[in-house]
C-alpha atoms as a PDB file:
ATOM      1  CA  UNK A   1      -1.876 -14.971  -4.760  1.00  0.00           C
ATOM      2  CA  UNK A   2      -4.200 -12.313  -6.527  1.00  0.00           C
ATOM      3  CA  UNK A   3      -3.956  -8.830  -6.014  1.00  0.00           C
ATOM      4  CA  UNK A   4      -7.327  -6.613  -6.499  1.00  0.00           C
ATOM      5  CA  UNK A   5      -6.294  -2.479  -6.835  1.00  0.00           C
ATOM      6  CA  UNK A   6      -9.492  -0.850  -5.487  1.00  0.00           C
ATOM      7  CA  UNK A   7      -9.393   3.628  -5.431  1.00  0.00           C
ATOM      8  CA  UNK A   8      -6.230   5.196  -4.497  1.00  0.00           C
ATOM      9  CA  UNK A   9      -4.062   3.315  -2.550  1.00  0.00           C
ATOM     10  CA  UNK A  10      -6.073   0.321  -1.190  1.00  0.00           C
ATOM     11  CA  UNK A  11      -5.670  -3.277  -2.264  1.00  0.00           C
ATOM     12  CA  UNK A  12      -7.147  -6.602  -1.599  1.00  0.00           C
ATOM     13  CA  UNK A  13      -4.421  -9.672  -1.795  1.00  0.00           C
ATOM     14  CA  UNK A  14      -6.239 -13.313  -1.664  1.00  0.00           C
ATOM     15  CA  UNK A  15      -4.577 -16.336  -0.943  1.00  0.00           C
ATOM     16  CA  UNK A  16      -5.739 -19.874   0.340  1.00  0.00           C
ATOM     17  CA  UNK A  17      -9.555 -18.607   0.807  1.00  0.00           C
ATOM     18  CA  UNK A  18      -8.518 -15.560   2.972  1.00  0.00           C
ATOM     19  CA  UNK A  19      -7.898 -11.772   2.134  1.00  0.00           C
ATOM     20  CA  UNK A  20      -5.364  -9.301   3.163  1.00  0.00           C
ATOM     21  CA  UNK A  21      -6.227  -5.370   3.261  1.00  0.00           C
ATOM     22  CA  UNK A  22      -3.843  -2.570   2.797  1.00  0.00           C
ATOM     23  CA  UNK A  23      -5.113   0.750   3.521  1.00  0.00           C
ATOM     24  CA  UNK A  24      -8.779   1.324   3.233  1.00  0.00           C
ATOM     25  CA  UNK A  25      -8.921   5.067   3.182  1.00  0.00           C
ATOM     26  CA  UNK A  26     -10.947   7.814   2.644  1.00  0.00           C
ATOM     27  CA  UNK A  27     -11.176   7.515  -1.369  1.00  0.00           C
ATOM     28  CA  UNK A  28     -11.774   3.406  -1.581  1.00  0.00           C
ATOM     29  CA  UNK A  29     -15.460   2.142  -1.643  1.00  0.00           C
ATOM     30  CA  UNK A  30     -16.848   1.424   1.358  1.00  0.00           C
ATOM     31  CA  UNK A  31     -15.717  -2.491   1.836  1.00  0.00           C
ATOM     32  CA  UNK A  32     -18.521  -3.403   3.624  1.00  0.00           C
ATOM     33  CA  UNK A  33     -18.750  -7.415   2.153  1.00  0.00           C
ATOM     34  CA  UNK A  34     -15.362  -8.252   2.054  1.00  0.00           C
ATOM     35  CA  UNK A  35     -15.131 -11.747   3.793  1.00  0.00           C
ATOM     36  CA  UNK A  36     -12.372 -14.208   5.118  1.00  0.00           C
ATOM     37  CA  UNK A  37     -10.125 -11.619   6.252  1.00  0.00           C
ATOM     38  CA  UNK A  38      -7.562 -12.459   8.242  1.00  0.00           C
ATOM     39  CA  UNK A  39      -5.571  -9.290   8.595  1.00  0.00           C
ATOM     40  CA  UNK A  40      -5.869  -5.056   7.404  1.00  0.00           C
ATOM     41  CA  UNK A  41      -2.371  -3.291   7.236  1.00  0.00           C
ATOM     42  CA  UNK A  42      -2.430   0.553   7.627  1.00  0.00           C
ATOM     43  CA  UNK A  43       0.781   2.456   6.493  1.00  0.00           C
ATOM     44  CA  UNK A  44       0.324   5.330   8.485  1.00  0.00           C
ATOM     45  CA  UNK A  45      -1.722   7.588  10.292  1.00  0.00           C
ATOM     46  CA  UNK A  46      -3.369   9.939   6.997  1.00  0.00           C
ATOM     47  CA  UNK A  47      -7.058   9.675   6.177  1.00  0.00           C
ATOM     48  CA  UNK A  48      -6.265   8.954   2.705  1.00  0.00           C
ATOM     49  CA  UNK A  49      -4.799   5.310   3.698  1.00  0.00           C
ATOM     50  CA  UNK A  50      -7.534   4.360   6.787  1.00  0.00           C
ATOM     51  CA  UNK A  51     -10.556   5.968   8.327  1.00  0.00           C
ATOM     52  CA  UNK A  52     -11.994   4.502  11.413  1.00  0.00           C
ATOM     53  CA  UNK A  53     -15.640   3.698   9.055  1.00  0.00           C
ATOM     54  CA  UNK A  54     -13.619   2.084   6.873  1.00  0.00           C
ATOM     55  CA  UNK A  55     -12.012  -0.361   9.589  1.00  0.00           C
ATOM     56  CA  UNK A  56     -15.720  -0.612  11.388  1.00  0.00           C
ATOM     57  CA  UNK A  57     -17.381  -2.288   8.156  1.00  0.00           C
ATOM     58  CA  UNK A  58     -14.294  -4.404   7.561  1.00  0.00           C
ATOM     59  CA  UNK A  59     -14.666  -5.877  11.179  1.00  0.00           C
ATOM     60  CA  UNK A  60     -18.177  -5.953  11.360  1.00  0.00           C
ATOM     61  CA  UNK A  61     -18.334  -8.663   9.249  1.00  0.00           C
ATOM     62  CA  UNK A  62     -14.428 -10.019   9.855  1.00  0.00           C
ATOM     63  CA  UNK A  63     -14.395  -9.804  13.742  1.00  0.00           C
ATOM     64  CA  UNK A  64     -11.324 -12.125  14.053  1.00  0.00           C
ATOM     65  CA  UNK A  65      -8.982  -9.777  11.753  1.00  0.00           C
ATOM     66  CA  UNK A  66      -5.978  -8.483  13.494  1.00  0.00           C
ATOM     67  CA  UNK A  67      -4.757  -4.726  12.236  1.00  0.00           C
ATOM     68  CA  UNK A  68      -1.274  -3.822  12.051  1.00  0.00           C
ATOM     69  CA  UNK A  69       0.393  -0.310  11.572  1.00  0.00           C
ATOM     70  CA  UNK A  70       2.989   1.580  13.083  1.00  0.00           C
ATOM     71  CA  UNK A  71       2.686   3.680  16.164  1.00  0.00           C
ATOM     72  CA  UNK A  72       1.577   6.610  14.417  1.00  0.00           C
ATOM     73  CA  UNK A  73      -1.628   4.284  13.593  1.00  0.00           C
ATOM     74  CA  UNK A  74      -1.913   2.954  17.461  1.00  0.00           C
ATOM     75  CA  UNK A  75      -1.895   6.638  18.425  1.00  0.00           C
ATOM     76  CA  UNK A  76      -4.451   8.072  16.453  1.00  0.00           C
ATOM     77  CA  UNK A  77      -7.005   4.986  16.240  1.00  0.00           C
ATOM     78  CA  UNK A  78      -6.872   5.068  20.383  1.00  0.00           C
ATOM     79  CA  UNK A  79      -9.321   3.151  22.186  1.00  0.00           C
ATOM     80  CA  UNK A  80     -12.007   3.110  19.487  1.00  0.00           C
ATOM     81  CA  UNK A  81      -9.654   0.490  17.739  1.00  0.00           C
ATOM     82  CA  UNK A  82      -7.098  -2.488  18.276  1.00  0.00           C
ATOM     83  CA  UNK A  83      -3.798  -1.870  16.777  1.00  0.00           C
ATOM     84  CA  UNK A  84      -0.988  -4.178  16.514  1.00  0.00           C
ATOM     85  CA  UNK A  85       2.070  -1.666  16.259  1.00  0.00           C
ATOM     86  CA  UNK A  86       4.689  -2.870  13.704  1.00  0.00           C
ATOM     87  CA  UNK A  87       7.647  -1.173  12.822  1.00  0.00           C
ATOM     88  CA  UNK A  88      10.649  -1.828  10.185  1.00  0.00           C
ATOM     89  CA  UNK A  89      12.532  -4.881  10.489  1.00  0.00           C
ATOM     90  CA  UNK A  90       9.592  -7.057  11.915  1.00  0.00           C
ATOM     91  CA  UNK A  91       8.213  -9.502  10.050  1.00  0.00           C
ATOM     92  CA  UNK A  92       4.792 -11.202  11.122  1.00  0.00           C
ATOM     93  CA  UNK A  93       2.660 -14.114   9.661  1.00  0.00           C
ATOM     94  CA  UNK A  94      -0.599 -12.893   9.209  1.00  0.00           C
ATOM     95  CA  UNK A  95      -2.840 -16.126   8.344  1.00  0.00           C
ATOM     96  CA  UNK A  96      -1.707 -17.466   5.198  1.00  0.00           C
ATOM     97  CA  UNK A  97       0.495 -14.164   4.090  1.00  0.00           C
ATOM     98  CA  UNK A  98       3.661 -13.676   5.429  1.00  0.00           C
ATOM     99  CA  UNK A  99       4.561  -9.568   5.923  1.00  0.00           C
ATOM    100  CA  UNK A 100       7.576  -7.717   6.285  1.00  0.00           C
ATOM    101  CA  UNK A 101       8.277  -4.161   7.240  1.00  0.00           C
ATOM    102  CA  UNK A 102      10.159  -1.816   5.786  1.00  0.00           C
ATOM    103  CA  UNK A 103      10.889   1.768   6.740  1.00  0.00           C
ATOM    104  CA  UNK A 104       9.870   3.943   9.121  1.00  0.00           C
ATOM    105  CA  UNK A 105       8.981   7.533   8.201  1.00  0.00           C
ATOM    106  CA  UNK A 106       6.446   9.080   5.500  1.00  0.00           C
ATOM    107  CA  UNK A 107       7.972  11.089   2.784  1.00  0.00           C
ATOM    108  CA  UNK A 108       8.601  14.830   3.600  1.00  0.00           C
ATOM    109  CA  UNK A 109       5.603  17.206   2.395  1.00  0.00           C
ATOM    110  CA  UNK A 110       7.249  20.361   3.375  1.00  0.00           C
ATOM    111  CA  UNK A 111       9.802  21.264   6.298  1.00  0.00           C
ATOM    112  CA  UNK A 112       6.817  22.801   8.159  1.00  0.00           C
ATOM    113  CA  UNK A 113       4.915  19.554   8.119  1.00  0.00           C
ATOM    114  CA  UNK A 114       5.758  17.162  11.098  1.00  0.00           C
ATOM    115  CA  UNK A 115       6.687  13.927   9.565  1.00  0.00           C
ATOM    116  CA  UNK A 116       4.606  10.904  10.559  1.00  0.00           C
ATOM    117  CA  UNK A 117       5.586   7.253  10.977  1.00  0.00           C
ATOM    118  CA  UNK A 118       4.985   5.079   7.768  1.00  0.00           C
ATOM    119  CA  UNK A 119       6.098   1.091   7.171  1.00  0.00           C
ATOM    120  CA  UNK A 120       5.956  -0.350   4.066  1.00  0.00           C
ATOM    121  CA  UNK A 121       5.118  -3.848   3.418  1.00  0.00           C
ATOM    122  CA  UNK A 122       6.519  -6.916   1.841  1.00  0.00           C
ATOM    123  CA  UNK A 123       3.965  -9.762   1.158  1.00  0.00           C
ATOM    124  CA  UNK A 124       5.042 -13.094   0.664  1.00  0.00           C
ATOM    125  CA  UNK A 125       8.227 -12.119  -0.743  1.00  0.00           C
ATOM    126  CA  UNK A 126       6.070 -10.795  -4.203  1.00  0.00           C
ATOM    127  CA  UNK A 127       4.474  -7.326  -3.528  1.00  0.00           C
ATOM    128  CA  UNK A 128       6.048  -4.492  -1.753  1.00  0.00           C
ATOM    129  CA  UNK A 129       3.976  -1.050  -0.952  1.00  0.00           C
ATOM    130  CA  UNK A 130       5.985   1.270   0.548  1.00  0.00           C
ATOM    131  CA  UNK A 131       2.978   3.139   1.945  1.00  0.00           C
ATOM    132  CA  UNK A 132       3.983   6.810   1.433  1.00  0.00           C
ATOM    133  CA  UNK A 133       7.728   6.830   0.969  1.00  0.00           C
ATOM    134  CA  UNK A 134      10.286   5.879  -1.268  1.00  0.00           C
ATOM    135  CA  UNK A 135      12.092   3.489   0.974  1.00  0.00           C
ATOM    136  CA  UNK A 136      14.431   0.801  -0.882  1.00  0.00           C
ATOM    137  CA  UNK A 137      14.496  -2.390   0.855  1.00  0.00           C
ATOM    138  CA  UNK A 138      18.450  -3.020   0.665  1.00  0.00           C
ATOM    139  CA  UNK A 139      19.118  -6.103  -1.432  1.00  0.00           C
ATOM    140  CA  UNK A 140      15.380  -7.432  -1.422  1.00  0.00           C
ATOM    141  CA  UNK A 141      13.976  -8.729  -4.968  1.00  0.00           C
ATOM    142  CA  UNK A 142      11.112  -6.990  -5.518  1.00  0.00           C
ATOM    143  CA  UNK A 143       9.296  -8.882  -8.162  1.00  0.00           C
ATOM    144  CA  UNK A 144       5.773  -6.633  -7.945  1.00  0.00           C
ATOM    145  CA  UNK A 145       6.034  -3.123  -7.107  1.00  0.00           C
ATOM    146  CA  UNK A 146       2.937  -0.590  -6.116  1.00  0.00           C
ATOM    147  CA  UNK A 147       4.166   2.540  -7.176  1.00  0.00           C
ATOM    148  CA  UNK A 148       2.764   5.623  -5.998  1.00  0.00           C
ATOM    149  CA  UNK A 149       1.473   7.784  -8.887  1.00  0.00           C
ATOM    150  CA  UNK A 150       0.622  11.462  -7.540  1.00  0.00           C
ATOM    151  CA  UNK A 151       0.789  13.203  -4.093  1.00  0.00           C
ATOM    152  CA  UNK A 152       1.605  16.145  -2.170  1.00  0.00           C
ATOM    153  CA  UNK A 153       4.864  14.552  -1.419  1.00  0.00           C
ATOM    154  CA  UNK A 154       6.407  12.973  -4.690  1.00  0.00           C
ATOM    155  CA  UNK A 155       6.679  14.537  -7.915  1.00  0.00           C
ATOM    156  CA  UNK A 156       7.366  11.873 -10.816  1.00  0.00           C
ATOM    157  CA  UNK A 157      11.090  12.086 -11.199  1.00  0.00           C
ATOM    158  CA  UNK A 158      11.230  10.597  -7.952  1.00  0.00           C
ATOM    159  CA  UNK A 159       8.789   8.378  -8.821  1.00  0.00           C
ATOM    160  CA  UNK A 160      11.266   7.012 -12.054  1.00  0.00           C
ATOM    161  CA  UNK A 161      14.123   6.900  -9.723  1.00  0.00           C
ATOM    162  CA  UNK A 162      12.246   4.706  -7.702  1.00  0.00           C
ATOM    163  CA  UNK A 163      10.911   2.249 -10.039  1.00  0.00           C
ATOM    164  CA  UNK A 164      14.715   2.433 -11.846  1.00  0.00           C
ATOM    165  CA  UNK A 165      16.233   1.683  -8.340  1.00  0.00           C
ATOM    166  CA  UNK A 166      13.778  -1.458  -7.579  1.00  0.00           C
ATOM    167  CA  UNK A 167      13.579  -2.900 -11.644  1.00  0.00           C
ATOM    168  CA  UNK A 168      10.462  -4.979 -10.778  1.00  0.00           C
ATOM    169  CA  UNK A 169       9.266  -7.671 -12.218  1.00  0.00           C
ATOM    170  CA  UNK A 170       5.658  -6.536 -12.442  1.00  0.00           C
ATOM    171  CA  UNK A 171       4.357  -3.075 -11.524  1.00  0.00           C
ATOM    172  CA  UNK A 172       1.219  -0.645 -11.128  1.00  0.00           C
ATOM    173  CA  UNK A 173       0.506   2.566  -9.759  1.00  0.00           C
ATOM    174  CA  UNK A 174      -1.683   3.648  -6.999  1.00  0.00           C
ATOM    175  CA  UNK A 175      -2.176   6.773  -4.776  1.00  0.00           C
ATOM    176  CA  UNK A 176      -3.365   8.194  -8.271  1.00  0.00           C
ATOM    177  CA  UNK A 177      -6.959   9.570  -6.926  1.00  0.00           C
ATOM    178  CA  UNK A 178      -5.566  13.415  -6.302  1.00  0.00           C
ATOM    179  CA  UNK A 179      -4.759  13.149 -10.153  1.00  0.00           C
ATOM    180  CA  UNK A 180      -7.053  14.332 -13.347  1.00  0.00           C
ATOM    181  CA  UNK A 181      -7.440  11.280 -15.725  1.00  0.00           C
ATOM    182  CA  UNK A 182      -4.769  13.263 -18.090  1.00  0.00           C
ATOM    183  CA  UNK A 183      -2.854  13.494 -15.294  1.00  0.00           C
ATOM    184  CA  UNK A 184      -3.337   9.957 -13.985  1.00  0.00           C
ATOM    185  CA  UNK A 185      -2.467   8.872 -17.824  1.00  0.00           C
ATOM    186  CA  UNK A 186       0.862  11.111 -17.802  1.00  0.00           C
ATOM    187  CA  UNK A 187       2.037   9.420 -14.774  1.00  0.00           C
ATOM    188  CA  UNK A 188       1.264   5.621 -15.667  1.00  0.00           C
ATOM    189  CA  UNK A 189       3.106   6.184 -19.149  1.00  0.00           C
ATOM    190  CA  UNK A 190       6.392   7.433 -16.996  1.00  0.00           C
ATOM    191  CA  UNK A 191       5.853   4.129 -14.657  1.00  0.00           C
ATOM    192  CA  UNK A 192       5.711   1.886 -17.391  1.00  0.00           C
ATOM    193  CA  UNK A 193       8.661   3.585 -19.283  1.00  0.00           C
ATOM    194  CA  UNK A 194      10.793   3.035 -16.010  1.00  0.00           C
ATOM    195  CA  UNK A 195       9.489  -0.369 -15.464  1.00  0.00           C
ATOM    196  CA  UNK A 196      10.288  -1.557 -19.073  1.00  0.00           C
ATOM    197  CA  UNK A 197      14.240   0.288 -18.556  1.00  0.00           C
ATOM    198  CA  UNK A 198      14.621  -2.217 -15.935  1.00  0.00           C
ATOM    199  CA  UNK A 199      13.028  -5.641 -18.159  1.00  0.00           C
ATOM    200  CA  UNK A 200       9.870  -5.364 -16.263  1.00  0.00           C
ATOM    201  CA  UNK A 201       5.760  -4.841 -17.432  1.00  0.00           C
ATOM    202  CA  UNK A 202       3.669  -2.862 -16.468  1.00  0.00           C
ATOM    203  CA  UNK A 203       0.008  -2.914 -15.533  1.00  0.00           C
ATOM    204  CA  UNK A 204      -2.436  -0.222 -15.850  1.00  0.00           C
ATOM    205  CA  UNK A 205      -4.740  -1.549 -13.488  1.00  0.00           C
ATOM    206  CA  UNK A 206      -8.314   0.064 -12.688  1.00  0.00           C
ATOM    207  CA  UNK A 207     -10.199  -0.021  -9.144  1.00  0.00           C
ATOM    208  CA  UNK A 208     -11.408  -3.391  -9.285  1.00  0.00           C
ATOM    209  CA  UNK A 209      -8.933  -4.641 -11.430  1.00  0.00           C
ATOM    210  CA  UNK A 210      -6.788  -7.642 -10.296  1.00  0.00           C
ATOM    211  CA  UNK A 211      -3.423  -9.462 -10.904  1.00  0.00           C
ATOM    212  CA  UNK A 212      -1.990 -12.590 -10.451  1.00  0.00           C
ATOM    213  CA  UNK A 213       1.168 -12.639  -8.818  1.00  0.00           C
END
């Protein structure tokens, strides 16, 4: 399985001749001739992580892709698009890739900010993406973790706890694009100083980039 990072917090997993999406949002190129996919997984409901344009070019040329997301994603996508609502604890094969969810609720922004739902995502057993949220899988190996980078809702010793928690294998950061380059550059050296504390490497991967896993 290969993993392609595209800007902020979308990636591209390919497997077998098809592709998997995770959350084409507001801040990834337009993915207007990506072929053979099979599924798209939204995390939640945010602009950042899906905008309806973003879904129509992916299905204009994929018409047979099913989308998953939680019911956050169901509600605000309404009628103009086909959600399959998945929630934590379900797990779903998805062409050749085999998903589980994890979770439930985005990370809190502030106390005045309703929370929204948010899944993360296991595929194959390899990569998790916990979509925005620190949730730990309980006694899951994670041998490649996404780790989010910057955001209204994290600030990086969270983000070192996390990556110390999970000791993966393998990681890389996204959710990076609300960052300066210095910025984006202070946060992958504390990733890959908490990925190494744990045994693991990590990968400074650029939009486009790809790993594989």
């Amino acid at each position: 399985m290969k993993v392609t990072k595209y800007e902020h917090s979308c990636l591209v997993l390919e497997k077998s001749g098809q592709s998997l999406i995770v959350d084409p949002g507001m801040f990834t190129t337009p993915l207007s001739d990506a072929r053979g996919v099979t599924a798209i997984v939204i995390t939640h409901e945010h602009p950042d992580h899906w905008t309806p344009e973003q879904l129509r070019r992916i299905l204009d040329v994929n018409s047979g892709a099913t989308i998953y997301g939680p019911a956050g994603v169901a509600a605000a996508a309404g009628d103009d698009v086909d959600v399959t609502v998945v929630a934590a604890g379900d797990e779903i094969e998805a062409g050749p890739f085999s998903l589980r969810f994890f979770g439930g609720t985005h990370a809190e922004i502030h106390r005045s900010i309703p929370l929204v739902d948010n899944v993360g995502v296991l595929v194959d057993g390899e990569l998790y993406y916990a979509g925005d949220s620190f949730f730990i899988p309980e006694g899951v190996d994670i041998p490649t973790l996404a780790v989010p980078a910057g955001a209204p809702w994290l600030k990086i010793g969270e983000v070192i706890d996390y990556v110390e928690a999970i000791a993966p294998r393998r990681s890389f950061a996204v959710h990076e694009m609300v960052l300066s380059v210095a910025g984006k550059g202070m946060s992958n050296d504390r990733i890959k100083a908490a990925t190494e504390k744990g045994g693991g490497e990590f990968f400074a991967l650029e939009p486009g980039s790809s790993l594989d896993l």
